[in-house]
C-alpha atoms as a PDB file:
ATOM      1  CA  UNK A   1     -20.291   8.829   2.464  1.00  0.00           C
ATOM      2  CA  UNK A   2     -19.535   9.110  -1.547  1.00  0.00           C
ATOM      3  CA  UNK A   3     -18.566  11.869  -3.605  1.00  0.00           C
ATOM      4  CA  UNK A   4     -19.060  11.996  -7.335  1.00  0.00           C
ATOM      5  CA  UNK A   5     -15.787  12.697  -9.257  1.00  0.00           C
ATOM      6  CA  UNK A   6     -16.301  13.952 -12.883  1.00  0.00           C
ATOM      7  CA  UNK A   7     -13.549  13.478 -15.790  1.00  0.00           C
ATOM      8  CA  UNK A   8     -13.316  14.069 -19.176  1.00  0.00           C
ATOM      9  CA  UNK A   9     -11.989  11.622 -21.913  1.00  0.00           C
ATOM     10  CA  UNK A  10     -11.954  11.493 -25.921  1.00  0.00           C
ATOM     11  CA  UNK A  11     -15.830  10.717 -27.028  1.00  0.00           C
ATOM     12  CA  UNK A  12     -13.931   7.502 -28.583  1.00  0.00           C
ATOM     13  CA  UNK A  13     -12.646   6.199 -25.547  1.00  0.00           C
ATOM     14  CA  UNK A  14     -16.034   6.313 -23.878  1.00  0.00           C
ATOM     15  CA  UNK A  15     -17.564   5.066 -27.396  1.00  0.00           C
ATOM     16  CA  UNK A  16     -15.145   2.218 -28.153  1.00  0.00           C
ATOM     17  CA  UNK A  17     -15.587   1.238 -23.805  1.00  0.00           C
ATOM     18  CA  UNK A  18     -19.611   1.114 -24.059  1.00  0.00           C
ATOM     19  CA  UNK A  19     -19.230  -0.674 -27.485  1.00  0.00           C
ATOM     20  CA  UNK A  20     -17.622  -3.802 -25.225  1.00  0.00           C
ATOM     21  CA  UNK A  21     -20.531  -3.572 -22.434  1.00  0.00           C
ATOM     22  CA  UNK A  22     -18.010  -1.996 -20.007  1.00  0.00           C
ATOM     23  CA  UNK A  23     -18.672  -0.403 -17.262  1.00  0.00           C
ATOM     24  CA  UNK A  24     -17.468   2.726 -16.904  1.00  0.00           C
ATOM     25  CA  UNK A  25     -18.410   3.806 -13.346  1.00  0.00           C
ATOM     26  CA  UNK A  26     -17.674   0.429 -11.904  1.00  0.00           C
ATOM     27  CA  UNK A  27     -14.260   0.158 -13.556  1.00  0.00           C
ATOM     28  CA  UNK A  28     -13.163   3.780 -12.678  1.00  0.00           C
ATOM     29  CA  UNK A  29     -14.198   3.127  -8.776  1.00  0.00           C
ATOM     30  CA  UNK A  30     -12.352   0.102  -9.008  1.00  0.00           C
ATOM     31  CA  UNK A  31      -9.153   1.492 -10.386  1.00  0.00           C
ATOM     32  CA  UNK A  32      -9.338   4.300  -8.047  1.00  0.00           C
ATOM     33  CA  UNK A  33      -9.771   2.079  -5.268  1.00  0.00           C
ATOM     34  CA  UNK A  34      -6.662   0.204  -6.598  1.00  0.00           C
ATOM     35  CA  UNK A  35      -4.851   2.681  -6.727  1.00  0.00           C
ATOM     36  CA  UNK A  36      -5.588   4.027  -3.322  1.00  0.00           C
ATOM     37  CA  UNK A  37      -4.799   1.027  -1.724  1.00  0.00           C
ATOM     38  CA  UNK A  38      -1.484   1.049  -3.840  1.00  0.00           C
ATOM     39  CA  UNK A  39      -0.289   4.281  -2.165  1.00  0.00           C
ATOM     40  CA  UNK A  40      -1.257   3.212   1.023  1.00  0.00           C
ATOM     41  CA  UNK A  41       1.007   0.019   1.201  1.00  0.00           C
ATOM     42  CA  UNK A  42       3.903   2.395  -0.274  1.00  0.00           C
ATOM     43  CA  UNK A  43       3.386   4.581   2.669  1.00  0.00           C
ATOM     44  CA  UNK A  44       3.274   1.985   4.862  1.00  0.00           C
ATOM     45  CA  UNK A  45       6.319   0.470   3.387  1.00  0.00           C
ATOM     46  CA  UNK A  46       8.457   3.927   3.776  1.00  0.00           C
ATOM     47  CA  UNK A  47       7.005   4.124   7.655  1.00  0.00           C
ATOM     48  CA  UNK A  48       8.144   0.573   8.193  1.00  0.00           C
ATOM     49  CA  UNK A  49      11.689   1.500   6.141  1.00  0.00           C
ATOM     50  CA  UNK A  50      12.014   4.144   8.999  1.00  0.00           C
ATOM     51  CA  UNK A  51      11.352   2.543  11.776  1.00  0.00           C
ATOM     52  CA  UNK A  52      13.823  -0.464  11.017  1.00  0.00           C
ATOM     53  CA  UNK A  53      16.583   2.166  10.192  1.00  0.00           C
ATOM     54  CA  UNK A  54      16.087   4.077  13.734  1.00  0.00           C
ATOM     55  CA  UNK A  55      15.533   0.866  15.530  1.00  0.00           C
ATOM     56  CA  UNK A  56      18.795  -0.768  13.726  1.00  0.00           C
ATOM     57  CA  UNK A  57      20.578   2.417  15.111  1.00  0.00           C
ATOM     58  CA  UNK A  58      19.151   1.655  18.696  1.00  0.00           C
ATOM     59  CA  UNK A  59      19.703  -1.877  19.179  1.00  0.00           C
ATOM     60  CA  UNK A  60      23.152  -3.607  19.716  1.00  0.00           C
ATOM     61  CA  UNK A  61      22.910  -7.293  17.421  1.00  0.00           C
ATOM     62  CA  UNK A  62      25.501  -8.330  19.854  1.00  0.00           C
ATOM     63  CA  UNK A  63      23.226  -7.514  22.865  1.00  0.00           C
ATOM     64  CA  UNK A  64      20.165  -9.215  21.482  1.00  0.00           C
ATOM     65  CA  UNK A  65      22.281 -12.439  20.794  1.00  0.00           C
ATOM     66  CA  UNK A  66      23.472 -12.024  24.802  1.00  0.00           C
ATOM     67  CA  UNK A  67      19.683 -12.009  25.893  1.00  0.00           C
ATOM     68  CA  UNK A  68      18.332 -14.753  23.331  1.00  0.00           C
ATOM     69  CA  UNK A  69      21.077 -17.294  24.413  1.00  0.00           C
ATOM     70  CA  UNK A  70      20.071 -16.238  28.614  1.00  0.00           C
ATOM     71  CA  UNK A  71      16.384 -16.762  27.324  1.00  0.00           C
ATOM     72  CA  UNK A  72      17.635 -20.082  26.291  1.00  0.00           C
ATOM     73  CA  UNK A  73      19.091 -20.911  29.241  1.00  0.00           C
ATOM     74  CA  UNK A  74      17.333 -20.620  31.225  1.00  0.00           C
ATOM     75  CA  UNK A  75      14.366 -22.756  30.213  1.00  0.00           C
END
Protein backbone atom coordinates (compact mmCIF):
# COMPACT_ATOMS: atom_id res chain seq x y z
CA UNK A 1 0.00 0.00 0.00
CA UNK A 2 1.07 3.80 -1.08
CA UNK A 3 0.47 6.97 0.45
CA UNK A 4 0.62 10.26 -1.38
CA UNK A 5 3.04 12.78 0.26
CA UNK A 6 2.47 16.46 -0.79
CA UNK A 7 5.37 19.26 -0.67
CA UNK A 8 5.74 22.56 -1.60
CA UNK A 9 8.71 24.13 -3.59
CA UNK A 10 9.46 27.63 -5.39
CA UNK A 11 7.11 27.68 -8.75
CA UNK A 12 10.80 27.96 -10.39
CA UNK A 13 12.09 24.90 -9.16
CA UNK A 14 9.12 22.94 -10.44
CA UNK A 15 9.27 25.28 -13.72
CA UNK A 16 13.01 25.09 -14.45
CA UNK A 17 12.55 20.74 -13.50
CA UNK A 18 9.55 20.29 -16.15
CA UNK A 19 11.49 22.61 -18.58
CA UNK A 20 14.28 19.49 -18.69
CA UNK A 21 11.43 16.66 -19.12
CA UNK A 22 12.03 15.59 -15.48
CA UNK A 23 10.10 13.74 -13.65
CA UNK A 24 9.06 14.97 -10.68
CA UNK A 25 7.10 12.14 -9.00
CA UNK A 26 9.49 9.50 -10.17
CA UNK A 27 12.57 11.38 -8.98
CA UNK A 28 11.07 12.35 -5.52
CA UNK A 29 10.03 8.44 -4.91
CA UNK A 30 13.35 7.62 -5.88
CA UNK A 31 15.21 9.94 -3.60
CA UNK A 32 12.97 9.06 -0.84
CA UNK A 33 13.54 5.56 -1.38
CA UNK A 34 17.31 6.41 -1.29
CA UNK A 35 17.22 7.88 1.40
CA UNK A 36 15.28 5.33 3.31
CA UNK A 37 17.46 2.73 2.49
CA UNK A 38 20.36 5.13 3.62
CA UNK A 39 19.04 5.24 7.22
CA UNK A 40 18.42 1.79 7.30
CA UNK A 41 22.10 0.60 6.64
CA UNK A 42 23.14 3.39 9.35
CA UNK A 43 20.92 1.65 11.75
CA UNK A 44 22.06 -1.44 10.91
CA UNK A 45 25.59 -0.32 11.13
CA UNK A 46 25.08 1.17 14.90
CA UNK A 47 23.20 -2.41 15.82
CA UNK A 48 26.16 -4.26 14.39
CA UNK A 49 28.68 -1.48 16.29
CA UNK A 50 26.85 -2.82 19.47
CA UNK A 51 26.86 -6.08 19.21
CA UNK A 52 30.74 -6.33 18.40
CA UNK A 53 31.41 -4.03 21.47
CA UNK A 54 29.28 -6.42 23.96
CA UNK A 55 30.52 -9.49 22.27
CA UNK A 56 34.34 -8.09 22.41
CA UNK A 57 33.55 -7.66 26.21
CA UNK A 58 32.33 -11.40 26.38
CA UNK A 59 34.83 -13.27 24.58
CA UNK A 60 38.47 -13.96 25.77
CA UNK A 61 40.91 -13.57 22.19
CA UNK A 62 43.15 -15.78 24.14
CA UNK A 63 40.40 -18.44 24.59
CA UNK A 64 39.29 -18.43 20.99
CA UNK A 65 43.01 -18.89 19.85
CA UNK A 66 43.03 -22.08 22.59
CA UNK A 67 39.90 -23.63 20.75
CA UNK A 68 40.94 -22.76 17.00
CA UNK A 69 44.44 -24.40 17.46
CA UNK A 70 42.34 -27.83 19.36
CA UNK A 71 40.00 -27.48 16.20
CA UNK A 72 43.17 -27.81 14.32
CA UNK A 73 44.32 -30.56 15.93
CA UNK A 74 42.46 -32.47 15.90
CA UNK A 75 41.62 -32.96 12.24
Amino acid sequence: MSVVISVRVPRWVKEKLEEHGVNIAELVRRKLIEEARRLEEEELDRELEEVGRILAERIDPYEVAVLVREDRRSR
